[in-house]
N, C-alpha and C. Protein backbone atom coordinates (compact mmCIF):
# COMPACT_ATOMS: atom_id res chain seq x y z
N UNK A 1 -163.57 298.55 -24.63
CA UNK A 1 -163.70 297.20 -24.06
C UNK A 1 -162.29 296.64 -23.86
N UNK A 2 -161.89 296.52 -22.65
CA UNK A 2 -161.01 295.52 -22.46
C UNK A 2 -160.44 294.47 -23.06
N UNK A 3 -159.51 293.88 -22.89
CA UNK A 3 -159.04 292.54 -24.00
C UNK A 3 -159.81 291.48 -23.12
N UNK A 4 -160.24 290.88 -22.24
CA UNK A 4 -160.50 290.18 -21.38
C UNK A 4 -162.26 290.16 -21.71
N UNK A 5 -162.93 291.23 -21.62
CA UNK A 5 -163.93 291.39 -21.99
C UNK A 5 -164.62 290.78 -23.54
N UNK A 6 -163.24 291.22 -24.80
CA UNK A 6 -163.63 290.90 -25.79
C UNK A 6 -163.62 289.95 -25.67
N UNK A 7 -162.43 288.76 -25.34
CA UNK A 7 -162.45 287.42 -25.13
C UNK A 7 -163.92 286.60 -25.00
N UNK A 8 -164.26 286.78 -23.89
CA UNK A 8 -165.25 286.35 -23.56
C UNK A 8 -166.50 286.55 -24.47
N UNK A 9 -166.71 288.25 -24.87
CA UNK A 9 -167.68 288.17 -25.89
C UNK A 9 -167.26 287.16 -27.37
N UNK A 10 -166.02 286.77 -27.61
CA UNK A 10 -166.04 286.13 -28.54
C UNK A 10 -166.41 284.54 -28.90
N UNK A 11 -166.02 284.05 -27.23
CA UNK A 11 -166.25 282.80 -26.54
C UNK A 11 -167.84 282.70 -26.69
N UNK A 12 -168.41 283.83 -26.54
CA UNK A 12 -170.06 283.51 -25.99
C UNK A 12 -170.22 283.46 -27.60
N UNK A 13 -169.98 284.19 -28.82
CA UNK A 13 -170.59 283.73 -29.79
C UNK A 13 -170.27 282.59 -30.26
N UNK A 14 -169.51 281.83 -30.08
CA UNK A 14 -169.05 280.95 -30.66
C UNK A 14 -168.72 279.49 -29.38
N UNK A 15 -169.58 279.83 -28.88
CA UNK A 15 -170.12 278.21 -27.97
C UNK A 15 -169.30 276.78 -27.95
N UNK A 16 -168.57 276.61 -28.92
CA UNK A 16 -168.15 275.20 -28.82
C UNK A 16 -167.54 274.53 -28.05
N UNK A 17 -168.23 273.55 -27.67
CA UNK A 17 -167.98 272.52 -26.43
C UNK A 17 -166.66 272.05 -25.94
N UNK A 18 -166.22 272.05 -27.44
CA UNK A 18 -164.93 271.02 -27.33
C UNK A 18 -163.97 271.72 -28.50
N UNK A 19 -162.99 272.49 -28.13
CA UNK A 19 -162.24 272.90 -29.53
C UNK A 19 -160.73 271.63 -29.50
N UNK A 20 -160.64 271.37 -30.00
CA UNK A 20 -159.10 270.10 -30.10
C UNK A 20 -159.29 269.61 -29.05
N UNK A 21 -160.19 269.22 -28.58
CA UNK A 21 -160.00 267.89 -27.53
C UNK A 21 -160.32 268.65 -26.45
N UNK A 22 -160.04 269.87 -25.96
CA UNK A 22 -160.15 270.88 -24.59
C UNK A 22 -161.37 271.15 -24.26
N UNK A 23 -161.70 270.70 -23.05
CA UNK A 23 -163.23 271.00 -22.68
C UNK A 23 -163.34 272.70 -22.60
N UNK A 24 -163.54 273.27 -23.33
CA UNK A 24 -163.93 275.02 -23.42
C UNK A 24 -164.52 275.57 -22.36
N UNK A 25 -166.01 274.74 -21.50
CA UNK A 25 -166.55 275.36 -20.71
C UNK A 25 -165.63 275.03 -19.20
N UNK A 26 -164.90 273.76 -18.99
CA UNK A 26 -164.48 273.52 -17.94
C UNK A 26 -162.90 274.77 -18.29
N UNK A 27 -162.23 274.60 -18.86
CA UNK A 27 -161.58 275.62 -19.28
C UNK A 27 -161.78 277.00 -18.43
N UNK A 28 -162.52 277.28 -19.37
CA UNK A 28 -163.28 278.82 -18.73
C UNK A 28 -163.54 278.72 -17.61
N UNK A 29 -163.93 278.41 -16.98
CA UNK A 29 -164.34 278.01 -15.60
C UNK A 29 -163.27 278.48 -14.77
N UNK A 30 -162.13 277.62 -15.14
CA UNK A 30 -161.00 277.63 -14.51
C UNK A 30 -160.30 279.29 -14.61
N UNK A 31 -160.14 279.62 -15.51
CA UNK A 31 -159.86 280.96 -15.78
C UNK A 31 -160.51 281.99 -15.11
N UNK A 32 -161.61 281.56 -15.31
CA UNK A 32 -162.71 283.00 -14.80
C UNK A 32 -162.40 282.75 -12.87
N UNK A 33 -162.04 281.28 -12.15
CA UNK A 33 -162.22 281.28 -10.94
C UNK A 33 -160.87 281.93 -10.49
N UNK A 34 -160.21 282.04 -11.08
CA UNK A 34 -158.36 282.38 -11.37
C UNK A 34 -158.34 283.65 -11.46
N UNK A 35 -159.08 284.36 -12.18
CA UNK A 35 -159.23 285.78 -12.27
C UNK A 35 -160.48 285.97 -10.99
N UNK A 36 -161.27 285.54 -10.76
CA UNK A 36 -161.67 286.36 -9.13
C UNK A 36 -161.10 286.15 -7.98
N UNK A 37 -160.14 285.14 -8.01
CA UNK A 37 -159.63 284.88 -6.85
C UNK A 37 -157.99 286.16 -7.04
N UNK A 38 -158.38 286.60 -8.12
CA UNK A 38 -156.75 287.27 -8.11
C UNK A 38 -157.59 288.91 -7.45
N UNK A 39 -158.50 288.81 -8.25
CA UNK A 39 -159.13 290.64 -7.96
C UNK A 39 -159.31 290.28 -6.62
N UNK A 40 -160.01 289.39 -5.51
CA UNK A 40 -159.82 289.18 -4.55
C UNK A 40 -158.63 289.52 -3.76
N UNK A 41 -157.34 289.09 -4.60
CA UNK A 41 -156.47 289.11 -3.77
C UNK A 41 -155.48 290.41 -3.65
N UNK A 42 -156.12 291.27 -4.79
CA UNK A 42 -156.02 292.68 -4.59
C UNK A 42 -156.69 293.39 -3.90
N UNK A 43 -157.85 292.98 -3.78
CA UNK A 43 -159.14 293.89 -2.79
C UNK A 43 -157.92 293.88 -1.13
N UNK A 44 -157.97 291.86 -1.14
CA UNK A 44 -157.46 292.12 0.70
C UNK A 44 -156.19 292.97 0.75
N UNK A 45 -155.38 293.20 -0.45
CA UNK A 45 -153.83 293.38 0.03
C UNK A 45 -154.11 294.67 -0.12
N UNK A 46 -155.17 295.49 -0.63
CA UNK A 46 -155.69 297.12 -0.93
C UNK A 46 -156.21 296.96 0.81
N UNK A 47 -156.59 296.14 1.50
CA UNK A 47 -157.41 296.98 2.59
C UNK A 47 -155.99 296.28 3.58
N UNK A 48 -155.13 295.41 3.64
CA UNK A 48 -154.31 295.32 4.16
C UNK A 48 -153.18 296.92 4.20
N UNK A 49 -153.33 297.26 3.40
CA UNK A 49 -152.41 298.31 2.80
C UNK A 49 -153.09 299.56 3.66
N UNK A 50 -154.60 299.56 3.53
CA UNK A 50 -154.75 300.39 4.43
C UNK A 50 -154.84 300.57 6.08
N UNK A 51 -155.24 299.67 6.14
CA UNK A 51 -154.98 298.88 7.76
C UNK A 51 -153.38 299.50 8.39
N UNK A 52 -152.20 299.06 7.75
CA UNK A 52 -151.18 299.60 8.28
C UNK A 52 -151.35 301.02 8.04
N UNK A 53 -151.66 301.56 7.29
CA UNK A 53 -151.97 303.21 7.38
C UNK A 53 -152.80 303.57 8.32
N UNK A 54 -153.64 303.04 8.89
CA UNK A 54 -154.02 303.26 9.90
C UNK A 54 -153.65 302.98 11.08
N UNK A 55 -152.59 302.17 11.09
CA UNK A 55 -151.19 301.86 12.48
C UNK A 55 -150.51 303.08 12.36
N UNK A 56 -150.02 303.01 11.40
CA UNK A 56 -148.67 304.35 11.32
C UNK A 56 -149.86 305.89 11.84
N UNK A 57 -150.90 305.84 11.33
CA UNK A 57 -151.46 307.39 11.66
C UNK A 57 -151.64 307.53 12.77
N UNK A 58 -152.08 306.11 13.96
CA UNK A 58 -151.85 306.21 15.79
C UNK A 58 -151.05 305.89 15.89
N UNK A 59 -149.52 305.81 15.00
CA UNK A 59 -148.30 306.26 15.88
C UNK A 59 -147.63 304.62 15.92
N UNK A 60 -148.13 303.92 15.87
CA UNK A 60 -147.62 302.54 15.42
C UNK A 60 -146.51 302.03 14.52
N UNK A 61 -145.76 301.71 15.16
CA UNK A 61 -144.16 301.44 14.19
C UNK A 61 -144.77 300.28 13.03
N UNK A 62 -144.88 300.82 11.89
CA UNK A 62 -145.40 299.05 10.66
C UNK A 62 -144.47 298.58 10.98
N UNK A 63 -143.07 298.74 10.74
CA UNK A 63 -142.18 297.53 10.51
C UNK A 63 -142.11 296.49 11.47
N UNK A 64 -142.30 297.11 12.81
CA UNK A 64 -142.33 296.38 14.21
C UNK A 64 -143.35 295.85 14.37
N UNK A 65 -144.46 296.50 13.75
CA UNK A 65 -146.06 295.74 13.92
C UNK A 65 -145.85 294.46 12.73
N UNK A 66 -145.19 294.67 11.24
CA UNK A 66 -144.97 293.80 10.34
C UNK A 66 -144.19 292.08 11.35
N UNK A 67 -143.37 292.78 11.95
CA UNK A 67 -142.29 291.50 12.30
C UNK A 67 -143.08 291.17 13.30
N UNK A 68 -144.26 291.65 14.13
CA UNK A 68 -144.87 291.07 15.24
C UNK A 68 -145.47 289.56 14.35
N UNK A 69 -146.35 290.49 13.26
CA UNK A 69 -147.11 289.40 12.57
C UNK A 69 -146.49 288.36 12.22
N UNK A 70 -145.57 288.41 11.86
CA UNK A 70 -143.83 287.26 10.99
C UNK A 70 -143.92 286.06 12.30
N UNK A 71 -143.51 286.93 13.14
CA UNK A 71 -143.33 286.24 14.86
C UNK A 71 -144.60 285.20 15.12
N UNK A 72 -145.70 286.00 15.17
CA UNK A 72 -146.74 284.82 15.53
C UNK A 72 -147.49 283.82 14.57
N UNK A 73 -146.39 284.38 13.28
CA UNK A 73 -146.75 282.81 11.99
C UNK A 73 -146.38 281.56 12.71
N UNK A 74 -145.28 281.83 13.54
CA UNK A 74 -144.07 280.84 13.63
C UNK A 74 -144.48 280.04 14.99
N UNK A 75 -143.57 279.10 14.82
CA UNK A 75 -144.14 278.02 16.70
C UNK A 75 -143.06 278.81 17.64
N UNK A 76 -143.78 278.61 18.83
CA UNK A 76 -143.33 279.11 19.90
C UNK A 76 -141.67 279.15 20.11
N UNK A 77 -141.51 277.85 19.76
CA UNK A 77 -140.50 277.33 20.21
C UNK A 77 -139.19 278.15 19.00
N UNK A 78 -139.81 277.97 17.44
CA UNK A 78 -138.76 278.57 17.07
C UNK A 78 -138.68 280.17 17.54
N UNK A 79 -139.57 280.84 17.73
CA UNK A 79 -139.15 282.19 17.90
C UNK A 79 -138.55 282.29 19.16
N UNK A 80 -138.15 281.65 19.84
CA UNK A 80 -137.70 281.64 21.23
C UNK A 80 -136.57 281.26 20.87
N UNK A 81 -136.03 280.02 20.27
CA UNK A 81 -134.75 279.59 19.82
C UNK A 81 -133.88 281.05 18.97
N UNK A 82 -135.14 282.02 18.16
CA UNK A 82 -134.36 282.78 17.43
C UNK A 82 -134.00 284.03 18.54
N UNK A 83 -135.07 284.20 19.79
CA UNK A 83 -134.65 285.44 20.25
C UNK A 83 -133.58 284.89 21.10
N UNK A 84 -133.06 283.80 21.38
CA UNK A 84 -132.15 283.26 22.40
C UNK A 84 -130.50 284.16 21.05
N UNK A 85 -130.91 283.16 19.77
CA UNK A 85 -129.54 283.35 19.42
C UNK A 85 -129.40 284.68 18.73
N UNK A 86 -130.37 285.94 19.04
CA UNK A 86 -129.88 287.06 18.67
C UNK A 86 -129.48 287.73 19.88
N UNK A 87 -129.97 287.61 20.98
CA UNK A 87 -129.26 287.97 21.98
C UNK A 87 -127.55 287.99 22.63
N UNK A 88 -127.79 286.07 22.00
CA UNK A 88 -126.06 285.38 22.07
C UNK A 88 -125.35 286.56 21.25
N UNK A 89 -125.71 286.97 19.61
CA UNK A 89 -125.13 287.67 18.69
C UNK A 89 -124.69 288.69 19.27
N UNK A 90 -125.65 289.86 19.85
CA UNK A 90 -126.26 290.69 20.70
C UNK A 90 -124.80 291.42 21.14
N UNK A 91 -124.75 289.67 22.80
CA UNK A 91 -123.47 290.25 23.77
C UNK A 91 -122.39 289.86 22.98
N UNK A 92 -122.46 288.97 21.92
CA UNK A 92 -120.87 288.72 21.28
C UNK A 92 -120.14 290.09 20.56
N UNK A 93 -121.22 290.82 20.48
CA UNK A 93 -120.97 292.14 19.44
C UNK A 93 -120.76 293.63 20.26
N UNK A 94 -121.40 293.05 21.70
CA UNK A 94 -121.41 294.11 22.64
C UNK A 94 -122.13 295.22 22.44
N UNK A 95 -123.70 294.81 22.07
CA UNK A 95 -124.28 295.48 21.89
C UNK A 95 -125.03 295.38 22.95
């Protein structure tokens, strides 16, 4: 049994409402919604994880597909301001 598991079995025998002032059940609550929202947030970043494996296997650049995604977080306007001043960089460098 897990440490997390025992916890809880120890919580369930011992019921009390209120230990020092701390509401126990609102407590728990909070914890337990904290811990599914985290396994949640391993499930998406496990199928995110595979998703780009499935870019890279048809040949799909991730990193370029990564910075596409970066790009369309952003407003129009800044990514336009940024491709203006890497370009400026660009010819200053003579590239």
């Amino acid at each position: 049994m897990d440490e997390a598991a025992a916890s809880r079995a120890r919580q369930e025998a011992d019921p009390d409402p209120a230990v020092g002032g701390i509401a126990v059940d609102r407590l728990r609550s909070i914890i337990e919604r904290v811990e599914r929202l985290e396994e949640e947030r391993k499930a998406l970043a496990d199928d995110i994880k595979d998703i780009f494996a499935e870019a890279k296997s048809a040949g799909f650049d991730v990193k370029v597909v990564r910075q596409i995604i970066r790009l369309r977080k952003q407003e129009p306007a800044e990514v336009e301001e940024m491709e203006t001043l890497l370009d400026l960089y660009r010819r200053a460098l003579g590239m």
